[in-house]
N, C-alpha and C. Protein backbone atom coordinates (compact mmCIF):
# COMPACT_ATOMS: atom_id res chain seq x y z
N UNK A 1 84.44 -62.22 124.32
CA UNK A 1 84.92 -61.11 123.54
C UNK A 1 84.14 -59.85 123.87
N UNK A 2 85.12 -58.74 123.78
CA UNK A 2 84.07 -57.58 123.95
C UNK A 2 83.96 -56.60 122.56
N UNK A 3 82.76 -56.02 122.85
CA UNK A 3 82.05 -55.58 122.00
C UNK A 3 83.05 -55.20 120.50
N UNK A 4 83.69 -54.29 121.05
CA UNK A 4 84.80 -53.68 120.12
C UNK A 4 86.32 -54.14 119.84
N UNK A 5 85.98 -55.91 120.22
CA UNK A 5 87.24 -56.19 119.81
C UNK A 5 87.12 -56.65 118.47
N UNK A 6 88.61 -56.75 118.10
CA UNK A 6 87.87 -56.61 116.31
C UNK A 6 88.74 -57.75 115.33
N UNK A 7 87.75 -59.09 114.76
CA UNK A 7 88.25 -59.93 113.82
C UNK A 7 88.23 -59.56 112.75
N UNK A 8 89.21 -60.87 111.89
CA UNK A 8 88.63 -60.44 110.66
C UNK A 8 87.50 -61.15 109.64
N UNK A 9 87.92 -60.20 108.81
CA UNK A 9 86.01 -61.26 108.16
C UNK A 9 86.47 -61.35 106.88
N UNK A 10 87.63 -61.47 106.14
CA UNK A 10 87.84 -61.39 105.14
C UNK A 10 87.82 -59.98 103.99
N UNK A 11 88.19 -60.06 102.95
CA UNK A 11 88.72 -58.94 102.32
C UNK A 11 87.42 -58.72 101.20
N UNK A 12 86.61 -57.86 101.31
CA UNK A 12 85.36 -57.61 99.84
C UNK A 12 84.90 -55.86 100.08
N UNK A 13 84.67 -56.05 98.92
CA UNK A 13 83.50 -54.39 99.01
C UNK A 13 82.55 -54.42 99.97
N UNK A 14 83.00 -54.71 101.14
CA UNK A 14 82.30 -54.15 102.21
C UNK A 14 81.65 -52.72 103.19
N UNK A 15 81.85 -51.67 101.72
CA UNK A 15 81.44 -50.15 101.80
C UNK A 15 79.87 -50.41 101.94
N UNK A 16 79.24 -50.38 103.11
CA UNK A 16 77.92 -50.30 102.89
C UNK A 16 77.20 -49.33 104.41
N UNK A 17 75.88 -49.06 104.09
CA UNK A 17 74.72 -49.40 103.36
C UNK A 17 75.19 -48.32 101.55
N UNK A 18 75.24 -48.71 100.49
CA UNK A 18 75.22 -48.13 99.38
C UNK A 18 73.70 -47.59 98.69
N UNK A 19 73.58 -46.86 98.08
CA UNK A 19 72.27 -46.33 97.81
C UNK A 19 71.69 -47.37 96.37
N UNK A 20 70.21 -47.38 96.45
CA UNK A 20 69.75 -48.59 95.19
C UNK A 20 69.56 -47.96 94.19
N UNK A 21 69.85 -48.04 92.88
CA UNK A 21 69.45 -47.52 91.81
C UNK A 21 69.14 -48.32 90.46
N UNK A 22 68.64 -47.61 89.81
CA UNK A 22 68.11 -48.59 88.54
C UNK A 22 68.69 -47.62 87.61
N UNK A 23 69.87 -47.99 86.95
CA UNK A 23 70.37 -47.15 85.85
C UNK A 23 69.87 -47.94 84.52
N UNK A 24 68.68 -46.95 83.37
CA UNK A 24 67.98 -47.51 82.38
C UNK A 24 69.40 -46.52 81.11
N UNK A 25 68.87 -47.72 79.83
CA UNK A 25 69.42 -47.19 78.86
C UNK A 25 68.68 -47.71 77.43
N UNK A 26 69.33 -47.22 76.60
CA UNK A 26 68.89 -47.18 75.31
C UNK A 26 69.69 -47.55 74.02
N UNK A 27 69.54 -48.28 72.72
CA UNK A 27 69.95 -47.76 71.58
C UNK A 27 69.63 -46.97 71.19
N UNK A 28 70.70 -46.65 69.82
CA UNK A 28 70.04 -45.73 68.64
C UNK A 28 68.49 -45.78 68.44
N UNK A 29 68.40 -46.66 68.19
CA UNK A 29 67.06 -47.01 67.73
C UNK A 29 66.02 -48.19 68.90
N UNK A 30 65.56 -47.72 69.39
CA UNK A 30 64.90 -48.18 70.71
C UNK A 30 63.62 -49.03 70.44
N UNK A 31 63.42 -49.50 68.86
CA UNK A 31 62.05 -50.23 68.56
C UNK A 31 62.60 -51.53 68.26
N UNK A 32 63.44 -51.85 67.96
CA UNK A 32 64.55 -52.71 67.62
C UNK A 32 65.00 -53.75 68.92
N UNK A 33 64.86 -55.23 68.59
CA UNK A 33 65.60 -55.90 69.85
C UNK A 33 66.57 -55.15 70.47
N UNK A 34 67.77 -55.18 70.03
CA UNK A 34 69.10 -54.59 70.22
C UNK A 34 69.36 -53.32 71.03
N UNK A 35 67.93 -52.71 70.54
CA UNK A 35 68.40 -51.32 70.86
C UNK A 35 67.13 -50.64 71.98
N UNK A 36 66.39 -51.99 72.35
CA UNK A 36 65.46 -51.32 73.29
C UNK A 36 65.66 -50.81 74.48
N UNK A 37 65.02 -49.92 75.09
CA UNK A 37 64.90 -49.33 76.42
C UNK A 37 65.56 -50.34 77.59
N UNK A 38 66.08 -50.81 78.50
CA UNK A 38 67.21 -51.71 79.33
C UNK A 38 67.36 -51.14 81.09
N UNK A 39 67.22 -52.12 81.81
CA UNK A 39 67.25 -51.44 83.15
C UNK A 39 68.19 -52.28 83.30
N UNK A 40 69.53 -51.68 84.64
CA UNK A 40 70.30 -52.61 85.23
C UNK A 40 70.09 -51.68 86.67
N UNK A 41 71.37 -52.72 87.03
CA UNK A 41 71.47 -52.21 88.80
C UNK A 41 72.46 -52.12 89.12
N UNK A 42 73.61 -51.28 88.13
CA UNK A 42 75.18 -50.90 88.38
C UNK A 42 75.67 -49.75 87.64
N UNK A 43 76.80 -49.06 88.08
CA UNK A 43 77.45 -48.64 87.40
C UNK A 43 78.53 -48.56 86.36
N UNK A 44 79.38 -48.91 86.96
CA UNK A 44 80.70 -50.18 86.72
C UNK A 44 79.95 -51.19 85.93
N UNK A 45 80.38 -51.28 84.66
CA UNK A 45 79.61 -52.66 83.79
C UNK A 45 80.17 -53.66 83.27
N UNK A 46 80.11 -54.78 83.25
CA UNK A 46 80.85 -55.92 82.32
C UNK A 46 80.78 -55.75 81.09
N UNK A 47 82.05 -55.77 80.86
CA UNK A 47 81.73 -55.93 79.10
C UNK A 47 81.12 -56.66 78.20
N UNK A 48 80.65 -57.76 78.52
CA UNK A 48 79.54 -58.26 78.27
C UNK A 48 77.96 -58.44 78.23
N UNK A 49 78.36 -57.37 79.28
CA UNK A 49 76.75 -57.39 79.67
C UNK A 49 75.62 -56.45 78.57
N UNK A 50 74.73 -56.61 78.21
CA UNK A 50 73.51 -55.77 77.11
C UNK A 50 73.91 -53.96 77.87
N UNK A 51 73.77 -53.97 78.55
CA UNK A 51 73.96 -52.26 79.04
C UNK A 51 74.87 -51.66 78.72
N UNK A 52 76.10 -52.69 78.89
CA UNK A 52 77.59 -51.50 78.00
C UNK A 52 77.16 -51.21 76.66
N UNK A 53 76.90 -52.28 76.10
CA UNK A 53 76.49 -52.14 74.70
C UNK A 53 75.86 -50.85 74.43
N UNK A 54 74.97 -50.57 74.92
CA UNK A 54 73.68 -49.66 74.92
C UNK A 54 74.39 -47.99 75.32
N UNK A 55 74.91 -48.37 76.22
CA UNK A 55 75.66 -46.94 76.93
C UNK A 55 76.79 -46.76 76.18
N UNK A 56 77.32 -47.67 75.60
CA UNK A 56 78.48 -47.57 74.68
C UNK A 56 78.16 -46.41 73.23
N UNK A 57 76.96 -46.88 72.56
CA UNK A 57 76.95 -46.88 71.30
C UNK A 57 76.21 -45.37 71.63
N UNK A 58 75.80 -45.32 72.41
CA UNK A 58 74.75 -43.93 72.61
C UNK A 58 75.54 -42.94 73.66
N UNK A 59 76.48 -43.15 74.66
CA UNK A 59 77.26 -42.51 75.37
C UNK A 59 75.80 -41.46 76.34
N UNK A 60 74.88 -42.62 76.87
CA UNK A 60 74.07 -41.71 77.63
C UNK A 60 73.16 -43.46 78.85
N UNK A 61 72.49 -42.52 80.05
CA UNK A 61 72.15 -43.50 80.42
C UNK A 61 71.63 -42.60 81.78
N UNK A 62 70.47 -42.96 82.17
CA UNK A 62 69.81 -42.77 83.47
C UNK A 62 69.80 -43.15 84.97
N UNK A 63 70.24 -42.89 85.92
CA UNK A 63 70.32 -43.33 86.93
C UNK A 63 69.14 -43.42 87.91
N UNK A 64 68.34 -43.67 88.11
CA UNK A 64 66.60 -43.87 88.80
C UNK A 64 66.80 -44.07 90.21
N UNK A 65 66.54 -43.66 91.00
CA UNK A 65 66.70 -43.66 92.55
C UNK A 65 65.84 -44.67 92.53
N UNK A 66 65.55 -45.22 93.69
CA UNK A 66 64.63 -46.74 94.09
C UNK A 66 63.78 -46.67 95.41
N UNK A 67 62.84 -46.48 95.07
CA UNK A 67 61.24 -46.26 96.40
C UNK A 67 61.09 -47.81 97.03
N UNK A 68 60.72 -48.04 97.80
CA UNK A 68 60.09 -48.90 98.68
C UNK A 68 59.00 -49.99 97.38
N UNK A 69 58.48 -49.12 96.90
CA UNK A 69 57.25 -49.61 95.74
C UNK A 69 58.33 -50.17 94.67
N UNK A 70 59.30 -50.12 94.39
CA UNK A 70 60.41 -50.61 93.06
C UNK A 70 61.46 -51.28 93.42
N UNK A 71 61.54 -51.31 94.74
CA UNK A 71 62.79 -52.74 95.62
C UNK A 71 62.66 -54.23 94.77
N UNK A 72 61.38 -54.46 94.40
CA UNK A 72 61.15 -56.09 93.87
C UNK A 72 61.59 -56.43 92.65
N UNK A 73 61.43 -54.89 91.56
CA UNK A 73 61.79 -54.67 90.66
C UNK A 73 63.11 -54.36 90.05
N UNK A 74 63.61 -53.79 90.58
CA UNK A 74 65.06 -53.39 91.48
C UNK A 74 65.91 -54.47 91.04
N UNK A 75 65.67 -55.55 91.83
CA UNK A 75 66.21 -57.06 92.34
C UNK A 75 66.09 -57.66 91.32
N UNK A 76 64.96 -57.43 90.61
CA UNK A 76 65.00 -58.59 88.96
C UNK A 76 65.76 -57.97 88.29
N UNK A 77 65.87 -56.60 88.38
CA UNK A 77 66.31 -56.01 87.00
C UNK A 77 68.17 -56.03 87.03
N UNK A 78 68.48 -56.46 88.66
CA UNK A 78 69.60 -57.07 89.13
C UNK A 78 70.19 -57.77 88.40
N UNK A 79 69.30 -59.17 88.63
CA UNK A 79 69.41 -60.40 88.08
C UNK A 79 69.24 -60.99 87.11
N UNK A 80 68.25 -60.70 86.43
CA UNK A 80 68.20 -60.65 84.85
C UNK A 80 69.19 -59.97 84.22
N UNK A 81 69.19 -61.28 82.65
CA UNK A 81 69.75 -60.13 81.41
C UNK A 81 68.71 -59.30 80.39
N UNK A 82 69.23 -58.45 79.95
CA UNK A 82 68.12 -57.96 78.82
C UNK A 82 68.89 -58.24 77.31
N UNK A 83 69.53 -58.89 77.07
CA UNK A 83 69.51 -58.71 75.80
C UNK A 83 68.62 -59.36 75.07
N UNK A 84 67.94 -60.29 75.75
CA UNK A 84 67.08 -61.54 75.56
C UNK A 84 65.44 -60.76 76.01
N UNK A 85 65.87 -59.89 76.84
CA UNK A 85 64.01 -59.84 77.72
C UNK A 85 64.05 -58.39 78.04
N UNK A 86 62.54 -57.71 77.79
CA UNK A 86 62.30 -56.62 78.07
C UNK A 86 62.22 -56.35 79.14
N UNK A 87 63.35 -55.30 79.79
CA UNK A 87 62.67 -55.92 81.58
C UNK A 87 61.73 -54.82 81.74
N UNK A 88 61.64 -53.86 81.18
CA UNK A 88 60.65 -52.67 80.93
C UNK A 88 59.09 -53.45 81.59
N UNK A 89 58.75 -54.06 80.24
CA UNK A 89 57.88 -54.77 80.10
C UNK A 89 57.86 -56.11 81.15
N UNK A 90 58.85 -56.57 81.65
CA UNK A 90 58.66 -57.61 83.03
C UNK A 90 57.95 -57.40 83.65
N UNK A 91 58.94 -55.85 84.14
CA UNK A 91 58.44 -55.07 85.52
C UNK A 91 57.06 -54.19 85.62
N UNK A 92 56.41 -54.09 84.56
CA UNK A 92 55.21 -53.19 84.27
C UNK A 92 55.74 -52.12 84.94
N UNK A 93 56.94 -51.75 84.25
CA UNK A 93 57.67 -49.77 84.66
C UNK A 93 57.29 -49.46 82.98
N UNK A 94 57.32 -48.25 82.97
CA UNK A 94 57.01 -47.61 81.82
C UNK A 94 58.53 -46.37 81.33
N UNK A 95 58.69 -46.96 80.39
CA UNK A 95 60.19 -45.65 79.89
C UNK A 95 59.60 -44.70 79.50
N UNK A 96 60.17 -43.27 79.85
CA UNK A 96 59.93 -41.78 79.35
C UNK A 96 61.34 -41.15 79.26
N UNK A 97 60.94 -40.86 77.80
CA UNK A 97 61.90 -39.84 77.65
C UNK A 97 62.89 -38.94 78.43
N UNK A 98 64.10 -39.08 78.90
CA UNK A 98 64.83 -38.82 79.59
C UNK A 98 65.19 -37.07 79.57
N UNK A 99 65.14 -36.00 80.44
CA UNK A 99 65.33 -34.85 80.59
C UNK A 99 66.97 -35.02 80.01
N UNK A 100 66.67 -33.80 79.20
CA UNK A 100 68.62 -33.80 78.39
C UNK A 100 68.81 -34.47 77.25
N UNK A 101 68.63 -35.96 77.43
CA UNK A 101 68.84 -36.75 76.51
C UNK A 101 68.41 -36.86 75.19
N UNK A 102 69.16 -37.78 74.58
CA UNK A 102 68.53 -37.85 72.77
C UNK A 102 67.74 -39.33 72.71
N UNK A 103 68.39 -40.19 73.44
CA UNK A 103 68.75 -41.78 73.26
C UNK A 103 67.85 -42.43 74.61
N UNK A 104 68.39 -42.26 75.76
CA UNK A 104 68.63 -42.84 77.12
C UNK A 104 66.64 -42.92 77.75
N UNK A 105 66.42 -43.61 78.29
CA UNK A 105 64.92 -43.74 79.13
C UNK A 105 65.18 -43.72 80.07
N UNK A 106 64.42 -42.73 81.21
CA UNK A 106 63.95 -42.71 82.09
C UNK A 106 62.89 -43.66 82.95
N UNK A 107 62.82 -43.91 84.19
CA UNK A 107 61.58 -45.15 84.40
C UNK A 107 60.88 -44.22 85.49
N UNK A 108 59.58 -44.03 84.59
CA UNK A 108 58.75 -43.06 84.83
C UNK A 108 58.18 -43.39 86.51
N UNK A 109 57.88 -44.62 87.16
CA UNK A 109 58.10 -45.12 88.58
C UNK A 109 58.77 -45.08 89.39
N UNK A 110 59.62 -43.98 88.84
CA UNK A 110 61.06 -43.71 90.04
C UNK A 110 60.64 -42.49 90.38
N UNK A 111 61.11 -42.31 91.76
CA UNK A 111 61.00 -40.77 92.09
C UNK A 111 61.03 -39.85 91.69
N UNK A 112 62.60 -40.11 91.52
CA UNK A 112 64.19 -39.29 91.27
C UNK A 112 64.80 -40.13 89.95
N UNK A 113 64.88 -39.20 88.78
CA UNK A 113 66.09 -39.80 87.91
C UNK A 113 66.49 -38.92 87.30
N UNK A 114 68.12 -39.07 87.10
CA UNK A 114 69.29 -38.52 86.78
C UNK A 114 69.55 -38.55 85.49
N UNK A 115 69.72 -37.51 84.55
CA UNK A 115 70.50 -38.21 83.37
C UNK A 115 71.35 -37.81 83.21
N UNK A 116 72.39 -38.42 82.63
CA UNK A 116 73.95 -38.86 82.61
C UNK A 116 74.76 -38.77 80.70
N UNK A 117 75.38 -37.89 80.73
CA UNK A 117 76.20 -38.39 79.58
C UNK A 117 77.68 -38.43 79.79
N UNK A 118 78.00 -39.74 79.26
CA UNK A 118 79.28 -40.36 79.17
C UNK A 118 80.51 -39.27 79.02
N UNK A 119 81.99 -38.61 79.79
CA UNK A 119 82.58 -37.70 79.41
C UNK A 119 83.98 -38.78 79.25
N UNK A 120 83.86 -39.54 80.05
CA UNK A 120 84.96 -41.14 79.64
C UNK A 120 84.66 -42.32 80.45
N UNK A 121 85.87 -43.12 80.20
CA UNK A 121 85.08 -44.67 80.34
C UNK A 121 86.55 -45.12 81.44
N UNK A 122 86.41 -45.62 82.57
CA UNK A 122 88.12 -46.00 82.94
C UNK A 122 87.77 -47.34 82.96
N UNK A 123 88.35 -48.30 82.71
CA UNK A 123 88.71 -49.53 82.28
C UNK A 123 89.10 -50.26 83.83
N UNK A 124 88.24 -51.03 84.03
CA UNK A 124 88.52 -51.67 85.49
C UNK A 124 88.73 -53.28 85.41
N UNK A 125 89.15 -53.63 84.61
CA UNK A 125 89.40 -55.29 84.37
C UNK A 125 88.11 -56.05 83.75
N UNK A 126 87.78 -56.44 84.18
CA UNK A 126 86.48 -57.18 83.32
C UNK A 126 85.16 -55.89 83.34
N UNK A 127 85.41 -54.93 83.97
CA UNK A 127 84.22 -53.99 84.10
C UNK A 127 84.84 -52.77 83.77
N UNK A 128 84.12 -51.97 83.14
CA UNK A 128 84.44 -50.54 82.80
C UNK A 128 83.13 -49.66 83.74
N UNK A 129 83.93 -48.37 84.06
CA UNK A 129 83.41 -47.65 84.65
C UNK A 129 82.86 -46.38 83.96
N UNK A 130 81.78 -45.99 83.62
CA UNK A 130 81.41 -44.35 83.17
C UNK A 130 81.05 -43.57 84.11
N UNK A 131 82.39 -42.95 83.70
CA UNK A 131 81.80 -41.66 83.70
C UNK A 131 81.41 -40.23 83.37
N UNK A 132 80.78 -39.56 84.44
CA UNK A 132 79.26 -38.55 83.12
C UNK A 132 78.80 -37.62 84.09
N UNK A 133 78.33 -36.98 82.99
CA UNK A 133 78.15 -35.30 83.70
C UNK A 133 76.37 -35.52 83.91
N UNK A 134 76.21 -35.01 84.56
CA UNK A 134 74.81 -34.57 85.17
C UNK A 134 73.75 -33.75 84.17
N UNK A 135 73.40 -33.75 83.63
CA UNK A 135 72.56 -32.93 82.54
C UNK A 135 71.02 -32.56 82.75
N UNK A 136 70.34 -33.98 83.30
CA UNK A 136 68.87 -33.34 84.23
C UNK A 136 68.53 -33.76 84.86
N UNK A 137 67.88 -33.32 85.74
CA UNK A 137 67.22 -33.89 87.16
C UNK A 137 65.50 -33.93 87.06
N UNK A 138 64.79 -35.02 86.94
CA UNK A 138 63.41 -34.86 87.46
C UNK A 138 63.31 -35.39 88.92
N UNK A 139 61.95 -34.97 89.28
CA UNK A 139 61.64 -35.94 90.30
C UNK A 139 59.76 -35.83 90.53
N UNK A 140 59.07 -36.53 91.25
CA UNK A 140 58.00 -36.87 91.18
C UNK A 140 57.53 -35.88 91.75
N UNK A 141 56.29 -34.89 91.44
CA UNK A 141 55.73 -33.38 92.05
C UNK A 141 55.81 -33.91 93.32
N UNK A 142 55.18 -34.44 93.80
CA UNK A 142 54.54 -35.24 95.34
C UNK A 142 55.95 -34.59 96.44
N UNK A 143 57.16 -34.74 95.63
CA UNK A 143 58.31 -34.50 96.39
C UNK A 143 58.65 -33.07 96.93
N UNK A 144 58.34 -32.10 96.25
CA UNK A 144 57.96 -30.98 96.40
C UNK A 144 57.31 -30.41 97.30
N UNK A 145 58.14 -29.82 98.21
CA UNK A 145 57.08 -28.74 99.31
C UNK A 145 56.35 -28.15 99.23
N UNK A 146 55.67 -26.37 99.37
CA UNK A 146 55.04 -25.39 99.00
C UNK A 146 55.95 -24.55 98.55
N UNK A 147 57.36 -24.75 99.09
CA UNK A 147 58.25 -23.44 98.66
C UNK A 147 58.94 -24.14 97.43
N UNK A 148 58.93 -25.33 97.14
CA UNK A 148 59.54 -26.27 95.93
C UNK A 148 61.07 -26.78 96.45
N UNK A 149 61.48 -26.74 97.25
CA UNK A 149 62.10 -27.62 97.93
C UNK A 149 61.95 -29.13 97.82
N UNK A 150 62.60 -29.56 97.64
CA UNK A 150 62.73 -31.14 97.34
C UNK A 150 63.30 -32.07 98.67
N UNK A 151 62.04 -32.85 98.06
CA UNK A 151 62.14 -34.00 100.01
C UNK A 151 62.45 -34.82 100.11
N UNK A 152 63.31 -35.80 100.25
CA UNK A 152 63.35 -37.17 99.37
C UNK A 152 63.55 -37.90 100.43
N UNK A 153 62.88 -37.47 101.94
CA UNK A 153 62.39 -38.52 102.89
C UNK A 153 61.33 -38.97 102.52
N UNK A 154 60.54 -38.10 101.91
CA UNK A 154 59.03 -38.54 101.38
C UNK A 154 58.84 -39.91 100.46
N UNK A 155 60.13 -40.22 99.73
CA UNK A 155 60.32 -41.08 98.35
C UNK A 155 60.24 -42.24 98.91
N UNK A 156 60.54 -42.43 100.74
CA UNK A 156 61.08 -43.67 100.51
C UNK A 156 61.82 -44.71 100.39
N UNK A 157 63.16 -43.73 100.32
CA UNK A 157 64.24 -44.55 98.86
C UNK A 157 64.61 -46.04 100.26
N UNK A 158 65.54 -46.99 99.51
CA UNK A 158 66.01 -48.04 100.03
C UNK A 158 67.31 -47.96 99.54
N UNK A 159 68.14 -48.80 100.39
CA UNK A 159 69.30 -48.95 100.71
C UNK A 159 69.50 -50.07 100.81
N UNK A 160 71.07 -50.64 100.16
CA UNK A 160 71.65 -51.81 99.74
C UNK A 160 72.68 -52.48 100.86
N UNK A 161 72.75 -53.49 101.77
CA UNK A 161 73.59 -53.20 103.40
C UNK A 161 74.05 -54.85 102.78
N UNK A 162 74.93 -55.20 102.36
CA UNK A 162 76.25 -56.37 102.64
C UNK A 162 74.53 -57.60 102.00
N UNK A 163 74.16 -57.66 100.87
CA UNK A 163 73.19 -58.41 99.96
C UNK A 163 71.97 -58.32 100.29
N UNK A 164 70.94 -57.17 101.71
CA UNK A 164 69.89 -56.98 102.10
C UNK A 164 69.45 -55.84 101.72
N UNK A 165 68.49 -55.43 101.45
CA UNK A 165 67.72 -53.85 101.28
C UNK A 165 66.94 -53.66 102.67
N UNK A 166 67.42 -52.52 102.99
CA UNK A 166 66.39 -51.60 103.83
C UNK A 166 65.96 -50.80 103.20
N UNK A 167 64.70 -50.42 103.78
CA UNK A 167 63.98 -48.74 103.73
C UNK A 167 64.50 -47.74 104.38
N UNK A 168 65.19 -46.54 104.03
CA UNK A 168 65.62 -45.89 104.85
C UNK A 168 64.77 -45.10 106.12
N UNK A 169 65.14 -45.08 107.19
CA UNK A 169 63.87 -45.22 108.08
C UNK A 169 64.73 -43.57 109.24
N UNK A 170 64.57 -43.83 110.26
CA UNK A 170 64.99 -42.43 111.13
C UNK A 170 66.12 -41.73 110.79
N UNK A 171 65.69 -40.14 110.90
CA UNK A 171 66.61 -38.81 110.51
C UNK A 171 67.50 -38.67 111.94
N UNK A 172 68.67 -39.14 112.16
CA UNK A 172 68.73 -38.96 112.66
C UNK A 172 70.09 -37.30 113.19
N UNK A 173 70.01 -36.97 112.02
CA UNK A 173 70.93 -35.29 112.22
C UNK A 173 70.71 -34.88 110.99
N UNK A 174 71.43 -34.01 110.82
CA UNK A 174 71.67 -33.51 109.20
C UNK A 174 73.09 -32.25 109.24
N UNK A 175 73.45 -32.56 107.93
CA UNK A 175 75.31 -31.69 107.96
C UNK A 175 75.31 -30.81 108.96
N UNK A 176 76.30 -30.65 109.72
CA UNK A 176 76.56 -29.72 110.33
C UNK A 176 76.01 -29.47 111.94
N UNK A 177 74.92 -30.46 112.04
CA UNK A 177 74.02 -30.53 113.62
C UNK A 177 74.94 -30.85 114.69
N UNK A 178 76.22 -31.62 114.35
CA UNK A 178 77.43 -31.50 115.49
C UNK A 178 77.45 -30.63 116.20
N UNK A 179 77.50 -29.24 115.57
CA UNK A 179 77.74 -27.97 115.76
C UNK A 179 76.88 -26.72 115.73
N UNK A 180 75.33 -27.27 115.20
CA UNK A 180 74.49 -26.15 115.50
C UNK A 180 73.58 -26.15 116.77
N UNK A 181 73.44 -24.58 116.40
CA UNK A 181 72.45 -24.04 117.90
C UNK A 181 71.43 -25.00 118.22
N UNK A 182 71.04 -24.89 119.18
CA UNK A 182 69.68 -25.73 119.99
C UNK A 182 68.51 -25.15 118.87
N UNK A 183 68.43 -24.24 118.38
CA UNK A 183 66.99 -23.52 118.08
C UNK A 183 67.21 -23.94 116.28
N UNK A 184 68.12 -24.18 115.60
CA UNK A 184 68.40 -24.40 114.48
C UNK A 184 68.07 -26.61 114.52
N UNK A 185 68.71 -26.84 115.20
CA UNK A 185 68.00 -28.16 115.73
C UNK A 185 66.66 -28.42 115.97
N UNK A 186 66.34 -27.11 116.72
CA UNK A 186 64.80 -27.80 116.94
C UNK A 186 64.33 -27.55 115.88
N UNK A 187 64.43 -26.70 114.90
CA UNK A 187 63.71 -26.00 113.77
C UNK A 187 63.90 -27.56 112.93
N UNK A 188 64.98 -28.07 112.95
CA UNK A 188 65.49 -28.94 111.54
C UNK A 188 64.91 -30.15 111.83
N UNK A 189 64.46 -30.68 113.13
CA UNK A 189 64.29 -31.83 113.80
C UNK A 189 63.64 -32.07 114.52
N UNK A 190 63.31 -31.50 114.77
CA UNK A 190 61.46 -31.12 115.59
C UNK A 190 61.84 -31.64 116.67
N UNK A 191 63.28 -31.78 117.26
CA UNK A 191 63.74 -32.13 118.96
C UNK A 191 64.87 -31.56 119.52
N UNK A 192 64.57 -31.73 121.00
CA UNK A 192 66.03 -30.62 121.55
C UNK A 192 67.29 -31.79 121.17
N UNK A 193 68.09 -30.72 121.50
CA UNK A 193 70.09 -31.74 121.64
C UNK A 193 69.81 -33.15 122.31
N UNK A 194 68.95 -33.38 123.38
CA UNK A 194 69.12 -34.54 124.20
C UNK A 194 68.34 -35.36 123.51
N UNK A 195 67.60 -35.07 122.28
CA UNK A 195 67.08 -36.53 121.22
C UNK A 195 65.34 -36.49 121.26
N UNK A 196 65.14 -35.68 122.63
CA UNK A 196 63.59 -35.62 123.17
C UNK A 196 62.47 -34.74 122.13
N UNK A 197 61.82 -35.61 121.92
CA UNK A 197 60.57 -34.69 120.55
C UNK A 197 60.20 -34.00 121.17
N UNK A 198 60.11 -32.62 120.34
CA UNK A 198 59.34 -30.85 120.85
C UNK A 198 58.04 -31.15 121.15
């Protein structure tokens, strides 16, 4: 067979590498079994699962980008349920108060986290989907240039490829380098067009 001839492999969500995230949430009342602080690793949720619950009743919820240092954590907080177990407290991550929010935790070990409030819900068969407007952005100083530019090669992050995580590892262009000058390249990439380091 050659390279590019092409079988099939069967029919699945085979959109990948997808980006890793730890979306945390909250009850009303967050001291409370029911209503404590909650990490998962989706968007799209079962209706069963402790997180709809949580995102349901509070219509808010955090999305946490995922470093190299939180991949292990990541993966439990996957696989585990919480209605039963703190995964807060599993993972020795610590919740903070979420930028925007009233309800929702942040996991203060993430880079990058997003907070999110619910504007509707679309109904996907056994899973419902939210979605939500953008309300605040932190991210870890460290990420920050001198001019405050935000770096988020620096973070780390990992990536989700058909049930494996990578680290995201070589730059290799950025928007628009199809089509820009040699000197805008070298500036962005510290190499000429032919790939060769300055």
């Amino acid at each position: 067979m050659a390279k590019h001839d092409k079988v099939e492999v069967g029919i699945s969500t085979i959109l990948n590498p997808v980006p890793v995230v730890m979306v945390s949430s909250a009850g009303t009342d967050p001291e409370t079994e029911a209503g404590r602080p909650n990490i998962m690793t989706v968007i799209s949720v079962r209706k069963s699962r402790h997180s709809h619950k949580l995102i349901t009743e509070t219509g808010e919820f955090v999305v946490n980008l995922v470093s190299k240092s939180l991949c292990k954590a990541c993966d439990y907080c996957g696989v585990r349920g919480g209605e039963k177990e703190d995964k807060f407290k599993s993972c020795g991550l610590t919740p903070v108060k979420a930028k925007g929010l009233e309800y929702a935790y942040a996991i203060k070990e993430a880079p990058v986290s997003i907070s999110c409030k619910v504007k509707s819900v679309q109904e996907l068969g056994s899973h419902d989907m939210f979605i939500a407007e953008i309300v605040g952005v932190t991210a870890d100083s460290y990420l920050l240039d001198d001019n405050g530019k935000l770096c988020l090669d620096n973070a780390r992050l990992v990536a989700y490829n058909h049930g494996e995580y990578y680290l995201l590892g070589e730059k290799l262009g950025f928007f628009g380098y199809s089509v820009a000058p040699e000197e805008i390249i070298k500036k962005r990439m510290g190499k000429d067009t032919k790939g060769k380091k300055k």
